[in-house]
Protein backbone atom coordinates (compact mmCIF):
# COMPACT_ATOMS: atom_id res chain seq x y z
CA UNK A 1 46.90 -54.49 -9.61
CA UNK A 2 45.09 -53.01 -6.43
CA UNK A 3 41.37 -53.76 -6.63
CA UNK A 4 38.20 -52.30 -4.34
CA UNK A 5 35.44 -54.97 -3.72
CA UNK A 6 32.22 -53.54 -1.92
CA UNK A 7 31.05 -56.21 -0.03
CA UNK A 8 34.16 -57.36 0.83
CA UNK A 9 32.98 -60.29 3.05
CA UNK A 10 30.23 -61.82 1.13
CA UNK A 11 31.07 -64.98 -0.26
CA UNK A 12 31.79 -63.94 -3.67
CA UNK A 13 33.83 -61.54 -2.57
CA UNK A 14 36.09 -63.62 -0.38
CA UNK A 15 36.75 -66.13 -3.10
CA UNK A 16 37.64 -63.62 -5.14
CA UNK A 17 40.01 -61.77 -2.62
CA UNK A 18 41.89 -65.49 -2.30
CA UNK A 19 41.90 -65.49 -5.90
CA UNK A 20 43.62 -62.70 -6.01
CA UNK A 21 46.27 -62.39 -3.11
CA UNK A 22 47.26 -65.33 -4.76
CA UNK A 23 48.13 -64.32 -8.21
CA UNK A 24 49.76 -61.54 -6.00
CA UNK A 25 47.55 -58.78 -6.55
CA UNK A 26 46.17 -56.64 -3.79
CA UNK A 27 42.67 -56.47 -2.73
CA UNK A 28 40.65 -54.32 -0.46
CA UNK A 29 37.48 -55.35 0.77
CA UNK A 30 34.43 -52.82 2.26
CA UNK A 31 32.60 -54.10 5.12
CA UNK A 32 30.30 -52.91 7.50
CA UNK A 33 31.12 -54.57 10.55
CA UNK A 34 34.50 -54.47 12.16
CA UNK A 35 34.25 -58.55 13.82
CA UNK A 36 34.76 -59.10 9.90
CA UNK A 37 37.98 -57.77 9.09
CA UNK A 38 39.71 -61.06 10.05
CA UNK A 39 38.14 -62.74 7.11
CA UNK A 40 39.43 -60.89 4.58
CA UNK A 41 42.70 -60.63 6.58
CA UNK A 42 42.55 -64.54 5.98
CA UNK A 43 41.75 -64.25 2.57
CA UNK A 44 44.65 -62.00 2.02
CA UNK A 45 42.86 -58.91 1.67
CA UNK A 46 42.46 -55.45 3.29
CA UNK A 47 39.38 -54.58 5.34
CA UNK A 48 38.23 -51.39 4.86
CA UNK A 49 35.21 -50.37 7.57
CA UNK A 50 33.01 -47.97 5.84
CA UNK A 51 29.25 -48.42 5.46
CA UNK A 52 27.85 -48.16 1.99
CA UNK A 53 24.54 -46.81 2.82
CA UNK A 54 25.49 -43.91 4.57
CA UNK A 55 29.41 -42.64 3.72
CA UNK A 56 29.26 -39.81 1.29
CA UNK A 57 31.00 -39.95 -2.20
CA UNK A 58 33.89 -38.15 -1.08
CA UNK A 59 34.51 -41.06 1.88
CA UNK A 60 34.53 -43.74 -0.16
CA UNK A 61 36.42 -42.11 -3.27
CA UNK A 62 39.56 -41.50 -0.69
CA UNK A 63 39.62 -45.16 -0.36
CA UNK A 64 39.52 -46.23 -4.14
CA UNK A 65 42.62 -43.73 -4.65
CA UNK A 66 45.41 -45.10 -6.80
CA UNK A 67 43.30 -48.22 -7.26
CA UNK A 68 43.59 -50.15 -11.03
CA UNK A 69 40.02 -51.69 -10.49
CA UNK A 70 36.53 -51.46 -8.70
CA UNK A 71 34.06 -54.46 -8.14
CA UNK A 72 30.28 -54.09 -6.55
CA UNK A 73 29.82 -57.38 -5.24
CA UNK A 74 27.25 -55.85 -2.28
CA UNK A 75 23.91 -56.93 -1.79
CA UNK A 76 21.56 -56.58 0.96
CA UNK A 77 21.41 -60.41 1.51
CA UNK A 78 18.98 -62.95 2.57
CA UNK A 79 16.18 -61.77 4.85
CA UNK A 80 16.23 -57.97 3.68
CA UNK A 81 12.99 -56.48 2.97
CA UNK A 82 12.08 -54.28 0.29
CA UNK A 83 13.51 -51.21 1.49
CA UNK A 84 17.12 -52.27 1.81
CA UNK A 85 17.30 -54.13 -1.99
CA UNK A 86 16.46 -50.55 -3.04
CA UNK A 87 19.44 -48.93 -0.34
CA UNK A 88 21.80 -51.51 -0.74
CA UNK A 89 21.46 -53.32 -4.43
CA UNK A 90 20.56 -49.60 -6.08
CA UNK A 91 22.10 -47.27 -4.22
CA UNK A 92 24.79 -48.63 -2.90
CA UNK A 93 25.82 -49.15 -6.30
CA UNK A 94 25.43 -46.12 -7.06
CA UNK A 95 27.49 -44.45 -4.76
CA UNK A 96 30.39 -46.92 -5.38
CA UNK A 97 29.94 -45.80 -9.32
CA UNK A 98 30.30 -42.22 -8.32
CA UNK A 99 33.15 -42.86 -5.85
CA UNK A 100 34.70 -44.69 -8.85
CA UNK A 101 34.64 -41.87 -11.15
CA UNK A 102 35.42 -39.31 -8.52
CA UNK A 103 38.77 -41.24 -8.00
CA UNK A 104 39.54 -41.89 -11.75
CA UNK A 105 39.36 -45.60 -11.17
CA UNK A 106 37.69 -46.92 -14.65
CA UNK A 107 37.59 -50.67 -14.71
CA UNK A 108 34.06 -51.08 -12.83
CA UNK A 109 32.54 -54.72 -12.55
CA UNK A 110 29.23 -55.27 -10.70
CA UNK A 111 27.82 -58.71 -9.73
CA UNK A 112 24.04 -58.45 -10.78
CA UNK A 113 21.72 -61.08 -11.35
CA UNK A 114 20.26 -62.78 -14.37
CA UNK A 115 16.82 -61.40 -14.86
CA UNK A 116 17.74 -58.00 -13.23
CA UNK A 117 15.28 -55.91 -14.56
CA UNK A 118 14.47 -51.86 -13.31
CA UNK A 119 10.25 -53.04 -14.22
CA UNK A 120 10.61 -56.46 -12.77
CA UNK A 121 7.30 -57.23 -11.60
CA UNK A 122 6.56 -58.91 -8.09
CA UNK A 123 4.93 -61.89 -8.78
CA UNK A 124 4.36 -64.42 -6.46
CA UNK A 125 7.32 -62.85 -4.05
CA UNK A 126 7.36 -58.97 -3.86
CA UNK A 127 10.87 -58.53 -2.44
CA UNK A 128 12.31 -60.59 -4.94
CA UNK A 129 10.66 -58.44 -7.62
CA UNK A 130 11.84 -55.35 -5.52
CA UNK A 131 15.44 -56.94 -5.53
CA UNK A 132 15.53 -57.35 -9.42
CA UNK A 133 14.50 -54.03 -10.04
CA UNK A 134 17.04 -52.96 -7.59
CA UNK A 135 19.93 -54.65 -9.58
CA UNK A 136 18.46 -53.71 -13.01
CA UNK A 137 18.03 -50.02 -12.03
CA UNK A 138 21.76 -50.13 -10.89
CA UNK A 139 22.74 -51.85 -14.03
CA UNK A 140 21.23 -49.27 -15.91
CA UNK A 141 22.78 -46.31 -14.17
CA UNK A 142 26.57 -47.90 -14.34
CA UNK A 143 25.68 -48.63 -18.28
CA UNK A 144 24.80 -44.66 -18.76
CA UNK A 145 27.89 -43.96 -17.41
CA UNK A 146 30.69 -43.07 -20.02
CA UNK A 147 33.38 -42.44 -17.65
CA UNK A 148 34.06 -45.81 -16.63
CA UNK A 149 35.00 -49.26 -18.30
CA UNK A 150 32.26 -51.46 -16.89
CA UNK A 151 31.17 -55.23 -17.60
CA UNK A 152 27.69 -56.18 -15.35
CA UNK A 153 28.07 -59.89 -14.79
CA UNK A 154 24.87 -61.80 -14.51
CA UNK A 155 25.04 -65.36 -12.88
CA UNK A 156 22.27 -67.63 -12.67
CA UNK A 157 21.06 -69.30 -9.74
CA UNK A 158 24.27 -69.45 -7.48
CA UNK A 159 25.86 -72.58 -5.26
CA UNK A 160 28.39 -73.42 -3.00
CA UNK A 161 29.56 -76.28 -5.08
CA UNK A 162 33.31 -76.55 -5.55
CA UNK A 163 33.85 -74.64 -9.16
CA UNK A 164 34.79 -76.64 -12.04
CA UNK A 165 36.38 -73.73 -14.09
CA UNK A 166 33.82 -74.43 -16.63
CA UNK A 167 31.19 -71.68 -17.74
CA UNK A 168 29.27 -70.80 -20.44
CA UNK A 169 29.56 -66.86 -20.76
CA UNK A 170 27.48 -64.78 -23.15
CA UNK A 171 25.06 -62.06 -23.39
CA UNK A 172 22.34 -64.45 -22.91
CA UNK A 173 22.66 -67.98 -21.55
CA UNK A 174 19.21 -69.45 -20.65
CA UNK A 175 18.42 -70.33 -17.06
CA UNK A 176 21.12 -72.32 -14.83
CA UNK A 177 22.98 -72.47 -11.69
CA UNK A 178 26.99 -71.57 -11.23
CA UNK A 179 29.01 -72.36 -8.19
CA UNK A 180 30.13 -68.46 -6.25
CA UNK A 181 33.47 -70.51 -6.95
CA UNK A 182 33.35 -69.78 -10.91
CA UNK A 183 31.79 -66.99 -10.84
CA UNK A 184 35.13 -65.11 -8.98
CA UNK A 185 37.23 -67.14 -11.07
CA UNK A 186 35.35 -65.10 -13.61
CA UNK A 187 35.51 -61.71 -12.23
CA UNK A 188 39.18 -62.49 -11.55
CA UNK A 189 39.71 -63.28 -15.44
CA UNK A 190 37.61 -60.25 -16.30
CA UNK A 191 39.32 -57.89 -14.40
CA UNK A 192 42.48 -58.57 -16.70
CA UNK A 193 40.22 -58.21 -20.27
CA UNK A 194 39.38 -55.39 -20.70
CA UNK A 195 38.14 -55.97 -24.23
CA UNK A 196 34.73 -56.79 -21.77
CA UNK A 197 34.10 -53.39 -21.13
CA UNK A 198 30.74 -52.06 -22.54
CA UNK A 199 29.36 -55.65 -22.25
CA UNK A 200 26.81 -56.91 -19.68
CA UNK A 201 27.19 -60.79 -19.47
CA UNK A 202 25.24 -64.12 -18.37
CA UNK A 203 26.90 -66.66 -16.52
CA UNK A 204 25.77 -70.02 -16.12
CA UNK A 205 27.65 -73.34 -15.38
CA UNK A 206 28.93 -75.12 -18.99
CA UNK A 207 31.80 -76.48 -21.09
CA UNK A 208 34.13 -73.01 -21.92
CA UNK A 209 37.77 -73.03 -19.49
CA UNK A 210 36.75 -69.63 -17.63
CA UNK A 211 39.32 -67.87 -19.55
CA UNK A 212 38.53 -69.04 -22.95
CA UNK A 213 35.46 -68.12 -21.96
CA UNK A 214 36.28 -64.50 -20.64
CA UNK A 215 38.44 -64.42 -24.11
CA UNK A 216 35.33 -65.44 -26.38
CA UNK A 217 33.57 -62.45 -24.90
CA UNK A 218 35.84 -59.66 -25.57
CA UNK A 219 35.35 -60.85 -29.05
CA UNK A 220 31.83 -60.71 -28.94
């Protein structure tokens, strides 16, 4: 299986890129800066430079050619304002979507958040409002979209603590934190159930094996 991950050297991303080189699968990673290609070298994957926010659908189609599986795993990051959550988190997405379709790659899995939400409202912290209606309105658009086979994955709060391989996976979860370690576990288990598609899924840390878990929500 070849997969596509935009974002290819966020930290999601990597583990999942390790996670699968080592199954043996092949992975390609999109990045935006070419100091970072040696990362997902390291992690066993192929950098592709190509910049998200301004290649056209036709550039980044060429490069999900003959792939099994696409994964939006981009986000403008810590320290963004406003404007990029909408470029980046919306758009971005967007344009991977199309790219997707424009290729004839169906499986399509984007990392949102839980609480993603296209009418979010600001609250106390306005680009975190402007970030959740970033990843709701791209949530939205990849749902309308018939031509592909797409879960949205939802964690809650994430951490850097080692995963356990223990999750609780479900359409809604309550509030909770997950290590970025589980949660590409998970997208590594979805990517191979595709009785997932159609769903949009919370993640939090629990008690399920990750893929009993991914099993228990193909059956809905």
């Amino acid at each position: 299986m070849r997969t596509v991950i935009a974002g290819g050297h966020g930290q999601i991303a990597l583990r999942l890129e390790r996670l699968l080189s080592a199954r043996g699968d092949q992975a390609a990673g999109v990045i935006r800066k070419p100091e970072q290609a040696d990362d997902l070298r390291a992690a066993g994957a192929e950098p592709v430079l190509l910049d998200l926010e301004s290649a056209s659908v036709a550039e980044v189609a060429r490069h999900l050619e003959g792939a099994d599986a696409a994964v939006f795993a981009a986000g403008a990051g810590p320290g963004s304002g406003a404007a990029r959550k909408d470029t980046v988190d919306r758009g971005a997405c967007a344009l991977f979507a199309d790219a997707a379709e424009a290729a004839g790659v169906r499986r399509f899995l984007v990392v949102s958040s839980m609480g993603a939400d296209a009418r979010a409202a600001d609250g106390s912290d306005p680009v975190f409002g402007a970030y959740l209606r970033a990843k709701g309105a791209a949530d939205d658009d990849v749902r309308s979209r018939a031509g592909l086979a797409w879960t949205v994955l939802r964690p809650g709060r994430l951490t850097n603590d080692p995963g356990t391989g223990l999750v609780r996976l479900a359409e809604a979860t309550g509030q909770g934190s997950v290590s970025r370690e589980d949660v590409a576990a998970v997208l590594a288990a979805l990517l191979d159930e595709p009785g997932t598609a159609g769903r949009t899924l919370e993640l939090v840390a629990g008690s399920d094996p990750v893929a009993e878990a991914v099993r228990a929500a193909a059956r809905g």
